[in-house]
Protein backbone atom coordinates (compact mmCIF):
# COMPACT_ATOMS: atom_id res chain seq x y z
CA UNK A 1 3.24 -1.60 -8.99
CA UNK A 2 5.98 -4.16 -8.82
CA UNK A 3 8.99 -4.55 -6.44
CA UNK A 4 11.67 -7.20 -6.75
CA UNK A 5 12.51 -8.51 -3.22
CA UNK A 6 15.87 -10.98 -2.73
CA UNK A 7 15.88 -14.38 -0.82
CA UNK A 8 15.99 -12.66 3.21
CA UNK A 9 18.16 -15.55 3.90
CA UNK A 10 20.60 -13.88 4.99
CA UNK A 11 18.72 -11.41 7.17
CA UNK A 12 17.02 -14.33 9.11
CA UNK A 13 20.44 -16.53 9.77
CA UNK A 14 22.24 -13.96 12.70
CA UNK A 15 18.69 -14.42 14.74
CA UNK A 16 18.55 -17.89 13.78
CA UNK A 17 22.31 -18.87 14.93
CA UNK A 18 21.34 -16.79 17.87
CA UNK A 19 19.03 -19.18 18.88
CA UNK A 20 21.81 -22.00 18.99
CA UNK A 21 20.74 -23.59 15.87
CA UNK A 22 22.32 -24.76 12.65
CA UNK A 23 21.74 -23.58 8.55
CA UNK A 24 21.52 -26.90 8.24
CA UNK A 25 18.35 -27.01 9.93
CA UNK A 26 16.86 -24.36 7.31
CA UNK A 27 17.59 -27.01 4.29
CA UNK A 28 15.41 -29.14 2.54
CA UNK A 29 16.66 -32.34 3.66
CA UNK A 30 16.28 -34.08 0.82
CA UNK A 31 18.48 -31.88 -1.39
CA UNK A 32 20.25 -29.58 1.50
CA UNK A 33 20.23 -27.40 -1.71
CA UNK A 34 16.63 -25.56 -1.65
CA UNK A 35 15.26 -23.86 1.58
CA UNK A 36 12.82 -26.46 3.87
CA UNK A 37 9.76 -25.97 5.54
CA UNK A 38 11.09 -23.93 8.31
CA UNK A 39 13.08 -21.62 6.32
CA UNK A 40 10.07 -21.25 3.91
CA UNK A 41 7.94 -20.19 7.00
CA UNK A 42 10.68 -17.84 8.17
CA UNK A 43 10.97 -15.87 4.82
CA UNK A 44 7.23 -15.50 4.80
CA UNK A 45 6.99 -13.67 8.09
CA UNK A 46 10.61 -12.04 7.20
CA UNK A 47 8.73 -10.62 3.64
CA UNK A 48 5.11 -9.93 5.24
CA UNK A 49 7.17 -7.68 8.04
CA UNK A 50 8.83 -6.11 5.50
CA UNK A 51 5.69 -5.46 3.28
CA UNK A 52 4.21 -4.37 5.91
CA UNK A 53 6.94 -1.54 6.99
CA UNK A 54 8.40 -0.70 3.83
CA UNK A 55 5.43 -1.53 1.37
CA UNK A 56 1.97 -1.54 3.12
CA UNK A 57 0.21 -0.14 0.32
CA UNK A 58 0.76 -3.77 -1.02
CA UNK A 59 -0.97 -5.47 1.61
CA UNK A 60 -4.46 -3.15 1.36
CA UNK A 61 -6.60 -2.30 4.11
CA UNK A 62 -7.48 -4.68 7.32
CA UNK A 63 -10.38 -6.57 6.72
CA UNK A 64 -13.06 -4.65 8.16
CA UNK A 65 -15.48 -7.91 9.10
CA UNK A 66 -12.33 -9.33 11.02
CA UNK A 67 -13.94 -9.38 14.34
CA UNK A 68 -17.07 -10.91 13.20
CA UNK A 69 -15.60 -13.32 11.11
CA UNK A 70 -13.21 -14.48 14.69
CA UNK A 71 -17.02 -14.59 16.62
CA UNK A 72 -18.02 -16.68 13.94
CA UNK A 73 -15.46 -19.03 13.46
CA UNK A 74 -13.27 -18.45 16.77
CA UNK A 75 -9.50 -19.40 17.02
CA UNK A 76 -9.21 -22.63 14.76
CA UNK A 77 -5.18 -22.51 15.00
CA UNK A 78 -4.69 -21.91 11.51
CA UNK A 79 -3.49 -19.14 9.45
């Protein structure tokens, strides 16, 4: 299967001037053209939300060895 999703730009700025911050803030600095590092972060967790409500058969099954794999390794703060 294949599904086309747009940029959720738009969808994260209202919580985002909510907050008291700028679009600015959400542009690459060096161009102010291309979304930065924050705004790249945002759309991630904006798309894997919406995967996960609207399209979880993209996302497959938890990982079963989850819970070992955290006694194993613990919390190292990444992703």
């Amino acid at each position: 299967d294949l599904i086309s999703l747009s940029s959720p730009l738009l969808d994260i700025l209202p919580d985002w001037d909510a907050e008291g911050k700028t679009p600015a803030e959400l542009s690459e600095p060096v161009d102010g053209f291309h979304p930065g590092q924050i705004a790249q972060a945002l759309e991630a967790k904006w798309m894997y939300e919406h995967l996960e409500e609207a399209y979880p058969e993209f996302l497959g099954e938890v990982n079963p060895h989850n819970d070992d794999i955290q006694k194993v390794f613990g919390d190292q703060g990444g992703y």
